[in-house]
Protein backbone atom coordinates (compact mmCIF):
# COMPACT_ATOMS: atom_id res chain seq x y z
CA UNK A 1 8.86 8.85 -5.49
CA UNK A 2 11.49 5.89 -4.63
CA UNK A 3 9.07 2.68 -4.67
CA UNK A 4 9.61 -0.43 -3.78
CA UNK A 5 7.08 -3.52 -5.40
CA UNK A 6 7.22 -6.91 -3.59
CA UNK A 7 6.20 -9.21 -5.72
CA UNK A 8 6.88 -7.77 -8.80
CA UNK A 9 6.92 -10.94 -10.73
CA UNK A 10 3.34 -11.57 -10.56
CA UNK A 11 0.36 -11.28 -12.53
CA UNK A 12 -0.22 -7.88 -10.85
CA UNK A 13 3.35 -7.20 -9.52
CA UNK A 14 4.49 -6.83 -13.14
CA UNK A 15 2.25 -4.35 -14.40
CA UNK A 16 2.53 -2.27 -11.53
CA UNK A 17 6.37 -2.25 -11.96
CA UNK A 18 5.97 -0.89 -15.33
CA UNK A 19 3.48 1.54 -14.45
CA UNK A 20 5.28 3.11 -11.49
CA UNK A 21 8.05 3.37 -14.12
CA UNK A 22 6.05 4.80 -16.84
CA UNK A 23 4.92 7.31 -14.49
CA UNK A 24 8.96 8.45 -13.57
CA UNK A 25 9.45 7.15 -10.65
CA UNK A 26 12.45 5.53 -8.94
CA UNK A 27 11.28 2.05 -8.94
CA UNK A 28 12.96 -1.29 -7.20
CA UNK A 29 10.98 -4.37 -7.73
CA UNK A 30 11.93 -8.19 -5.83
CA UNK A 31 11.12 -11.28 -6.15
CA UNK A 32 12.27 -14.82 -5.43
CA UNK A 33 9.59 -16.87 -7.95
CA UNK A 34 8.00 -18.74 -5.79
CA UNK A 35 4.62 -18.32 -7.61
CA UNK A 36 6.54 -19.71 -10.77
CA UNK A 37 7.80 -22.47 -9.06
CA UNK A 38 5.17 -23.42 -7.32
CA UNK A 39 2.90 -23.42 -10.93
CA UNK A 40 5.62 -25.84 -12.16
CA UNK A 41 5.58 -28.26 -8.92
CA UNK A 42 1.84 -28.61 -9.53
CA UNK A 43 1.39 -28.60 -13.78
CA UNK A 44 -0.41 -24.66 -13.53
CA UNK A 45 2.27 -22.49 -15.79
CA UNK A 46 0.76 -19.54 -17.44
CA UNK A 47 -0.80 -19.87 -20.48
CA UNK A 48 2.03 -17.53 -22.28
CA UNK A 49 5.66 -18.08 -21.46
CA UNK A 50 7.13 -14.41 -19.95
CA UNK A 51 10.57 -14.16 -19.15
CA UNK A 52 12.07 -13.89 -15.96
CA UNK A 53 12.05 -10.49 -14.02
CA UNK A 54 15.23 -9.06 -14.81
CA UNK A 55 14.95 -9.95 -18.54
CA UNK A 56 11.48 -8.10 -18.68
CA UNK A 57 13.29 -5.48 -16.80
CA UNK A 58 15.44 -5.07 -19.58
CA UNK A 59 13.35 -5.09 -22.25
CA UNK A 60 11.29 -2.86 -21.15
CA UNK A 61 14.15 -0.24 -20.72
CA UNK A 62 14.81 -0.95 -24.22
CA UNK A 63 11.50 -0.23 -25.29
CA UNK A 64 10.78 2.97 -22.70
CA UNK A 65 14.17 4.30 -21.61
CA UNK A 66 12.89 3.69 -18.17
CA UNK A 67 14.92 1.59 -15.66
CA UNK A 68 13.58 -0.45 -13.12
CA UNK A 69 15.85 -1.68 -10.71
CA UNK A 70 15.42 -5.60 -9.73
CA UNK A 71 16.78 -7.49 -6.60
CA UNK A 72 15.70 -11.30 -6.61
CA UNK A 73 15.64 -12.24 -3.34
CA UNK A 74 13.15 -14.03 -0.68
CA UNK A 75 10.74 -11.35 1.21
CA UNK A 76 10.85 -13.99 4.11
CA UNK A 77 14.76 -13.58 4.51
CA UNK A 78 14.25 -10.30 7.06
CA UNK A 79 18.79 -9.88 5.95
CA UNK A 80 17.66 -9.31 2.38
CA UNK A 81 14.83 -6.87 3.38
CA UNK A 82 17.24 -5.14 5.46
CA UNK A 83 19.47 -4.54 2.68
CA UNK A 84 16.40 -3.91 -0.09
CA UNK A 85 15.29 -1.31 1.88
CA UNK A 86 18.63 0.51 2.93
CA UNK A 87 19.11 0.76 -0.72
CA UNK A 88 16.58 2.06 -1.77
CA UNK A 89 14.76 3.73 1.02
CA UNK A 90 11.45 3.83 -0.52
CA UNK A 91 8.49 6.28 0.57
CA UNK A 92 6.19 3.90 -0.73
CA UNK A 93 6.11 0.30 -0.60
CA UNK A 94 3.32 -1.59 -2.71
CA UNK A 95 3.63 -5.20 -1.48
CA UNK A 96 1.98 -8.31 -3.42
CA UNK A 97 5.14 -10.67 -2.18
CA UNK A 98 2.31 -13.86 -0.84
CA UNK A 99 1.24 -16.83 -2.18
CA UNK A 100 -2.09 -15.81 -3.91
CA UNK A 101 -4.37 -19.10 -4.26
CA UNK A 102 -6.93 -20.46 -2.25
CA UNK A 103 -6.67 -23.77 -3.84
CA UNK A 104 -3.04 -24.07 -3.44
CA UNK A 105 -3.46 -23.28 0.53
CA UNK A 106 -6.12 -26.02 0.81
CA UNK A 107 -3.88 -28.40 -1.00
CA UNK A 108 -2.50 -30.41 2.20
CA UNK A 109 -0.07 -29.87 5.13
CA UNK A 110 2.23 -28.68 3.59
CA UNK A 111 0.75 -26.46 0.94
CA UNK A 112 -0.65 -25.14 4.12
CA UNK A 113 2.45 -24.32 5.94
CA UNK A 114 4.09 -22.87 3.22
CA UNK A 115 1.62 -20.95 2.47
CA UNK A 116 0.98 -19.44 6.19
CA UNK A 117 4.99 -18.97 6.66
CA UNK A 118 5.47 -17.23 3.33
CA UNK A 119 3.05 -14.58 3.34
CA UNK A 120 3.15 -13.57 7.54
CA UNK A 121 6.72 -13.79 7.25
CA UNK A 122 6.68 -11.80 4.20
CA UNK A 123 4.47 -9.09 5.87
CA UNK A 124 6.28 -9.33 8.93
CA UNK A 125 9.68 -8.62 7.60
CA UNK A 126 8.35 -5.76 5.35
CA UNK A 127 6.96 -3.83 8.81
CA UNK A 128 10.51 -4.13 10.17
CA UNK A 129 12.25 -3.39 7.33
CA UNK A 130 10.28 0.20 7.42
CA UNK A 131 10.54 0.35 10.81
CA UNK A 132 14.55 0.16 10.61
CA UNK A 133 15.13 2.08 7.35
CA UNK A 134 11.58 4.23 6.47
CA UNK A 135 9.68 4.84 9.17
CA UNK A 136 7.57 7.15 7.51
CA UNK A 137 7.51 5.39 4.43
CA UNK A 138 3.35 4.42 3.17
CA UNK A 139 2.97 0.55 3.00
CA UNK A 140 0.29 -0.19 0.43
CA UNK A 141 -0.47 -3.95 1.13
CA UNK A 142 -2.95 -6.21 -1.25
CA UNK A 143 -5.59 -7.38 0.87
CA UNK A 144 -8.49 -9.82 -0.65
CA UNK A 145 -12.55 -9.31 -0.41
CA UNK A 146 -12.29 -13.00 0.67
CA UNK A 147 -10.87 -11.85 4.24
CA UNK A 148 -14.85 -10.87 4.94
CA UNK A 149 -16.74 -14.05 3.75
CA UNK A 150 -20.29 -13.68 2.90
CA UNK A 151 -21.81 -12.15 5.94
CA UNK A 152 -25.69 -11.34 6.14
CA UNK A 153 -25.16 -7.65 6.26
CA UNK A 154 -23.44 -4.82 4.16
CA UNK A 155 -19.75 -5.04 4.15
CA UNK A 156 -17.95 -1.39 4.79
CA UNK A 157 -14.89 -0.54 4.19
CA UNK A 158 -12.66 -2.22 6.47
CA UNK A 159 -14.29 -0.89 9.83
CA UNK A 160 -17.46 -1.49 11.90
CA UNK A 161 -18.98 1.17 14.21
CA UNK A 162 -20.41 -0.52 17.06
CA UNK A 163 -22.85 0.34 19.77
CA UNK A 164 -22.96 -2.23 22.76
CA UNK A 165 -24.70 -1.31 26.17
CA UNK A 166 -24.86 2.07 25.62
CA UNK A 167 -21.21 2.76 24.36
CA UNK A 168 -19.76 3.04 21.32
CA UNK A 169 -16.33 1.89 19.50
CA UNK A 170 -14.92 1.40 15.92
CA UNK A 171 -13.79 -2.12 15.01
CA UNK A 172 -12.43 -3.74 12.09
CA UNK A 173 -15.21 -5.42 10.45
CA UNK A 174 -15.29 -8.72 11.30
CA UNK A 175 -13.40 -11.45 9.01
CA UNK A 176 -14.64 -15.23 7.93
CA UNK A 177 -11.97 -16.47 5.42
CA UNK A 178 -13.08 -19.14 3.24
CA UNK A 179 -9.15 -20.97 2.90
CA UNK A 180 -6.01 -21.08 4.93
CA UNK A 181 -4.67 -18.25 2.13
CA UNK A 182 -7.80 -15.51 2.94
CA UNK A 183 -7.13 -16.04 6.28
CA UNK A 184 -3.38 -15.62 5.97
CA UNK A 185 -4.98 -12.25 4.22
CA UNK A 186 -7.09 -11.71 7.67
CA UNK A 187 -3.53 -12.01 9.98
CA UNK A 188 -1.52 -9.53 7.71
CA UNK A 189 -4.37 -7.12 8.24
CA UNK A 190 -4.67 -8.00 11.91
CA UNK A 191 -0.88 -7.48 11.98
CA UNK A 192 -0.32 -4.08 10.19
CA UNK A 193 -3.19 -2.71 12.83
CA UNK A 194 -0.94 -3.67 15.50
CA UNK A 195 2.17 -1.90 13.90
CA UNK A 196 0.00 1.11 12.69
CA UNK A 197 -1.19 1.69 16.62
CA UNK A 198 2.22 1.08 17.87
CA UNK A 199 4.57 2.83 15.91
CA UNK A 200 2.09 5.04 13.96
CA UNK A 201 2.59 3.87 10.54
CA UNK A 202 0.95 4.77 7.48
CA UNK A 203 -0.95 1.96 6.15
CA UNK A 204 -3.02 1.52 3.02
CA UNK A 205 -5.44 -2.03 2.76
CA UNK A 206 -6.81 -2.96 -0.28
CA UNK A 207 -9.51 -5.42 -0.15
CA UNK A 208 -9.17 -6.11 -4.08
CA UNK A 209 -11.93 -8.66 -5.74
CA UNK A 210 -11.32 -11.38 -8.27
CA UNK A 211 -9.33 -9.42 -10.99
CA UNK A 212 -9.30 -10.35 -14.98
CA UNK A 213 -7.78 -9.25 -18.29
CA UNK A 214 -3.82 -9.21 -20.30
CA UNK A 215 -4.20 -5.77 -21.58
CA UNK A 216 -2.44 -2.63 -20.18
CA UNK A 217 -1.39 0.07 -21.83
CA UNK A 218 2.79 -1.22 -20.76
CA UNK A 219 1.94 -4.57 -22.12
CA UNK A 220 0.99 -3.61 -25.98
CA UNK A 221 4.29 -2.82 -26.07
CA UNK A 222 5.62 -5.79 -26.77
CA UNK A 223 3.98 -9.52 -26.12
CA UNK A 224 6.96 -9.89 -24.03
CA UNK A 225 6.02 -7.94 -21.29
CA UNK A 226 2.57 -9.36 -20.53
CA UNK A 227 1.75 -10.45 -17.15
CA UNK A 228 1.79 -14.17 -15.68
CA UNK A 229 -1.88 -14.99 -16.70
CA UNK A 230 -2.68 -18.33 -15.50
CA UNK A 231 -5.91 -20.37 -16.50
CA UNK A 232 -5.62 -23.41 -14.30
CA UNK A 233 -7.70 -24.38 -11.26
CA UNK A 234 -5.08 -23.48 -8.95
CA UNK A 235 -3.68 -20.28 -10.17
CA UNK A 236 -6.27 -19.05 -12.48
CA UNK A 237 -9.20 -16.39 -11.40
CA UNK A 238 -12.77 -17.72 -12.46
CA UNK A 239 -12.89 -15.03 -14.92
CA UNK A 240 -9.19 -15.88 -16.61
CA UNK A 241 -10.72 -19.72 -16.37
CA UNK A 242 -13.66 -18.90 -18.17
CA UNK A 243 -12.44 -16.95 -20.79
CA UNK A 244 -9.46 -20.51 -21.41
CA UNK A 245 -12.20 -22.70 -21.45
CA UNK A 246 -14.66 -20.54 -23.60
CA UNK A 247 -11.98 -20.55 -26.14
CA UNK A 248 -10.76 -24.35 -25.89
CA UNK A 249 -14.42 -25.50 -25.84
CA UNK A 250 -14.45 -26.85 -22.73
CA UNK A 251 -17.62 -26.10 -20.85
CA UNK A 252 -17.88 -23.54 -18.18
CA UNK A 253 -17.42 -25.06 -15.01
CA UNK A 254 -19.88 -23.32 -12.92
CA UNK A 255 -18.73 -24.51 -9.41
CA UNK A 256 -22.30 -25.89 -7.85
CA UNK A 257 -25.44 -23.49 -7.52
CA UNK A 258 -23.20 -20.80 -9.30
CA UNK A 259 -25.38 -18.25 -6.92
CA UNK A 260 -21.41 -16.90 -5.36
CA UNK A 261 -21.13 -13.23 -5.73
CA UNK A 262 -17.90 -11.83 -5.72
CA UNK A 263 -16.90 -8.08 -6.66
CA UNK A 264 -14.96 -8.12 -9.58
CA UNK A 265 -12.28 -5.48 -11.40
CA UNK A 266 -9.88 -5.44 -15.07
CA UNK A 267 -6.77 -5.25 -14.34
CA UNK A 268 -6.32 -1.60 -15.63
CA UNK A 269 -8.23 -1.14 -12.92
CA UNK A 270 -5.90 -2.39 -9.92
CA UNK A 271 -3.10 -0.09 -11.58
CA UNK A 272 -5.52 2.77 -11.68
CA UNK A 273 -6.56 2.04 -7.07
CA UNK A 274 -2.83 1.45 -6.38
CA UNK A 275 -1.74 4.76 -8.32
CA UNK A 276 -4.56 6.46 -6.26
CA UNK A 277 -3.68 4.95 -2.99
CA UNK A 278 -0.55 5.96 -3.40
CA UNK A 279 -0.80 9.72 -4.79
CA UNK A 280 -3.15 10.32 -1.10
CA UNK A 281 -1.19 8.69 1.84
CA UNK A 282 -2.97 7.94 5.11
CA UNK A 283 -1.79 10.01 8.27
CA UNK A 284 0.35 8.30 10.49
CA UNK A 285 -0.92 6.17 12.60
CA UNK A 286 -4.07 5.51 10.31
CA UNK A 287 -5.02 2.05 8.66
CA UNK A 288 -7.09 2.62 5.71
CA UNK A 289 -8.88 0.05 4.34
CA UNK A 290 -10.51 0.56 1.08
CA UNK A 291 -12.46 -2.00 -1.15
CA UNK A 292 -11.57 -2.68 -4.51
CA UNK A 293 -13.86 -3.76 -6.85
CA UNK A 294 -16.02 -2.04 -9.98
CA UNK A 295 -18.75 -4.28 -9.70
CA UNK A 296 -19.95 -7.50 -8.73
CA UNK A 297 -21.84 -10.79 -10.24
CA UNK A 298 -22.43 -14.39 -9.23
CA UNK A 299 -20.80 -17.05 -11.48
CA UNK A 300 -23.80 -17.95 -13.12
CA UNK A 301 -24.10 -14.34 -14.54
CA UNK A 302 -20.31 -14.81 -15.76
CA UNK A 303 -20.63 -17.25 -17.37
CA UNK A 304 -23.08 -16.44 -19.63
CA UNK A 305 -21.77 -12.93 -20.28
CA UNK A 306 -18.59 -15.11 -21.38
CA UNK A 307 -20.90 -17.81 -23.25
CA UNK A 308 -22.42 -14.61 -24.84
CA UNK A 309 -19.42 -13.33 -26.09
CA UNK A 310 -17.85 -16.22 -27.37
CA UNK A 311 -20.83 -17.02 -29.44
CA UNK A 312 -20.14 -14.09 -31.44
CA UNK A 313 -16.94 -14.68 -32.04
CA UNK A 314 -18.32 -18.48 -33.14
CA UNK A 315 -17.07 -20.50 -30.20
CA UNK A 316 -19.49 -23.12 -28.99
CA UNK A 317 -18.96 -22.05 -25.30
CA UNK A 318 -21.52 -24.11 -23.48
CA UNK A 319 -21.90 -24.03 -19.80
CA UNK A 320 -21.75 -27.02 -16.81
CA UNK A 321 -22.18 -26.45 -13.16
CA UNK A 322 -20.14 -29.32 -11.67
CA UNK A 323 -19.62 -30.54 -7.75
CA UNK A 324 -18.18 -27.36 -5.96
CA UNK A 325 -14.73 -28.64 -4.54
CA UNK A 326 -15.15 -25.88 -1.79
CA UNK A 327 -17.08 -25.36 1.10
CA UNK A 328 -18.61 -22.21 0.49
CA UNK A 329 -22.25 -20.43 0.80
CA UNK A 330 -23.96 -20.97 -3.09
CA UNK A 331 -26.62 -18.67 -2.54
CA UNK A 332 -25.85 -15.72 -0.23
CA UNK A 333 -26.49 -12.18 0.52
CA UNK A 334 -23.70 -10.02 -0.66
CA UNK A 335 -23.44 -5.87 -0.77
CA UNK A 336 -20.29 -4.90 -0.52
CA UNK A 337 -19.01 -0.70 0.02
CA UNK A 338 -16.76 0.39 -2.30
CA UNK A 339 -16.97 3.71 -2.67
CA UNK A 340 -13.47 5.60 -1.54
CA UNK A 341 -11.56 4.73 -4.34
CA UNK A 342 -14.26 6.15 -6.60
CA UNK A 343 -13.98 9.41 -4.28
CA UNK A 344 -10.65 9.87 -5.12
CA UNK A 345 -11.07 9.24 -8.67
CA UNK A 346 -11.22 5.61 -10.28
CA UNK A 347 -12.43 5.62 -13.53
CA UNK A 348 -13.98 1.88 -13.92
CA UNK A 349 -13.51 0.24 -16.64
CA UNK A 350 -16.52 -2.20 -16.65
CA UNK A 351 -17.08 -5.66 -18.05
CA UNK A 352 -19.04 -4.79 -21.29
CA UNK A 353 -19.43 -7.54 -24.17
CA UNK A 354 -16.55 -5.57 -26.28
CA UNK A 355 -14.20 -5.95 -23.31
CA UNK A 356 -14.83 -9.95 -22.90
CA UNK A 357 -14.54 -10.31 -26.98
CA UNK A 358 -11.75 -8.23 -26.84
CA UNK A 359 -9.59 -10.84 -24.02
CA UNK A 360 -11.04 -13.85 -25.99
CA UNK A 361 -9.83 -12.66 -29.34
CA UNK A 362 -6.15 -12.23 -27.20
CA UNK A 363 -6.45 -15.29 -25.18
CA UNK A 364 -7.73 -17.50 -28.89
CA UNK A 365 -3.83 -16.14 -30.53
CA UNK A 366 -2.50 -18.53 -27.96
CA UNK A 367 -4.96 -21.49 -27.91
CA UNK A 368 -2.37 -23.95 -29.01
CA UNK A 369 -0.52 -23.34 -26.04
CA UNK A 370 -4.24 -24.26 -23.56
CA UNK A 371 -3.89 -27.62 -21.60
CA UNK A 372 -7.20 -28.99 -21.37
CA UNK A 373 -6.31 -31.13 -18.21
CA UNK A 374 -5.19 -27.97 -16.07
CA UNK A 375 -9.22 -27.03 -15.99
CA UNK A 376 -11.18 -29.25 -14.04
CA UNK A 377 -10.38 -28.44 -10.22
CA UNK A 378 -7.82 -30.94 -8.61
CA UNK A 379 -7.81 -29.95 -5.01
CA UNK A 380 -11.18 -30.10 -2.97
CA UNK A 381 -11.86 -28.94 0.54
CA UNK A 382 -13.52 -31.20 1.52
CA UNK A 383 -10.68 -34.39 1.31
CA UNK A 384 -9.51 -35.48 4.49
CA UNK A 385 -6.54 -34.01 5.80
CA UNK A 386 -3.43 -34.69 7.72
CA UNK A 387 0.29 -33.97 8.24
């Protein structure tokens, strides 16, 4: 296929780009490095140094033979879409092109506002630019398990059958972001359905949990092409955190009660849902909305599956639940659906004790490099606010 990957400097964009590639197909990648500059306006850069897109491009051509063609560009520009997308013409489109953290989005006014312009606009132009160029092309857009909260029943997937005085009608389930970026996560969705009713487009939502690792099968190529894997409060996911400040000998920083659940997935994994999503297109007109995780735990179980593992490698991994700087449920009910991309064949790859020794022993080659003052969370909720 001719795929387009928004995004594709990310710590998911990347190995996606490669993979697509790997896999032979035409594959255009853009990006305009905001994450990257927005990790250096606030002290969060990744704990090993990657080179820009179109250098990683490049070397992994050298390595593979396989091109990957790289426009670097801003998704919110709807000219440069316009252009992307007459280019290449793309029957899929797999687009990560948002700012990704819930800290950042919480950081002030206007954290907040770029934030909520980036990714709508982002989503906004990519609609249009299909609707001009690809009408029939599949959009396969990264959604978050954050969009639903922590409701006190099951979450399904995506959709809500409801009965009300004697009628019936299908919904999308309903959505209680925790930050001003899972709700920017709620509006994309909110805005596809719109699209997807009126112009019948072919949608795919993935509803992805927390994800964790360095490792895929691209990236033992060469160090070179490993993703952006960030460790800080900001930037970092709890599991990326833990595994830093396991190795550093910092002590876990269990975020109050520790009792959060959250569904959690490697990263081989998101490779293995988007390859899926994408080999079985929804018809048009249809928004699919699949969840993505293997399995879940609460932070307290993580970190002592990390504290566990580090042990044996002879770390002195303690753990320390500290003041949440969130405003989140602690203890909570929490069962999640997840069983459609399992239907159409993920193979999990679960979060055993050789798996976490495995990403320590990767993550302890660069523990020279591991900023001890990027750990402790420096945004919080619950500060007062203004413009």
């Amino acid at each position: 296929m001719r795929v387009v990957v928004l995004g594709g400097d990310g710590y998911l964009g990347w190995p996606t780009v490669m993979r697509f590639a790997m896999r032979g197909h035409e594959v255009w990648t853009a990006d305009n490095y905001l994450r990257r500059q927005m990790a250096l306006e606030t002290c969060s850069e990744a704990l090993v140094p990657t080179p820009n897109l179109t250098e990683r491009a490049a070397i992994y051509h050298d390595l593979t033979g396989n091109r990957i063609h790289v426009a670097i560009g801003n998704c919110t520009d709807p000219t440069f879409m316009s252009r992307l997308f007459a280019e290449s013409r793309p029957e899929l489109v797999i687009h990560y092109a948002e700012q990704p953290s819930a800290p950042y989005s919480m950081m002030g006014y206007d954290a907040a506002r770029r934030t909520l312009r980036n990714n709508l606009e982002a989503t906004f132009n990519t609609i249009w630019a299909c609707l001009e160029h690809v009408p029939d092309c599949h959009i396969v857009k990264l959604g978050t398990m954050g969009e639903y909260g922590t409701p006190e029943i099951d979450i399904e997937e995506g959709w809500l059958d409801i009965e009300h005085k004697g009628r019936k009608d299908k919904f999308l389930f309903p959505r209680a972001a925790g930050s001003l970026y899972h709700t920017t996560k709620v509006l994309d969705t909110d805005l596809l359905w719109f699209y997807v009713r009126l112009y019948r487009m072919r949608v795919t939502d993935l509803m992805q949990g927390p994800v964790y690792g360095l490792a895929t099968v691209e990236t033992r190529l060469d160090e070179r092409l490993l993703p952006n894997f960030h460790y800080d409060d900001i930037f970092g996911t709890v599991v990326n955190r833990f595994l830093v400040q396991a190795v550093a000998g910092v002590p876990l920083t269990v975020y109050g009660g520790g009792g959060q659940t959250r569904g959690y997935l490697n990263l081989e994994d998101t490779l293995q849902c988007i390859e899926l999503a994408a080999a079985t297109p929804p018809a048009p007109g249809e928004l699919r909305i699949m969840n993505q995780f293997t399995e879940t735990f609460t932070v307290n179980e993580l970190a002592a599956r990390v504290a566990k593992a580090g042990r044996v490698l002879g770390l002195d991994v303690s753990i320390c639940p500290i003041t949440n700087p969130r405003r989140e449920k602690e203890q909570h009910y929490y069962n999640p659906a997840h069983s459609s991309l399992l239907q159409l064949g993920l193979e999990p790859h679960y979060m055993s004790h050789e798996v976490l020794i495995e990403m320590l022993e990767m993550v302890r080659k660069h523990a020279t490099r591991i900023d001890n003052t990027r750990i402790l969370p420096r945004i919080s909720w619950n500060s007062s606010v203004g413009p």
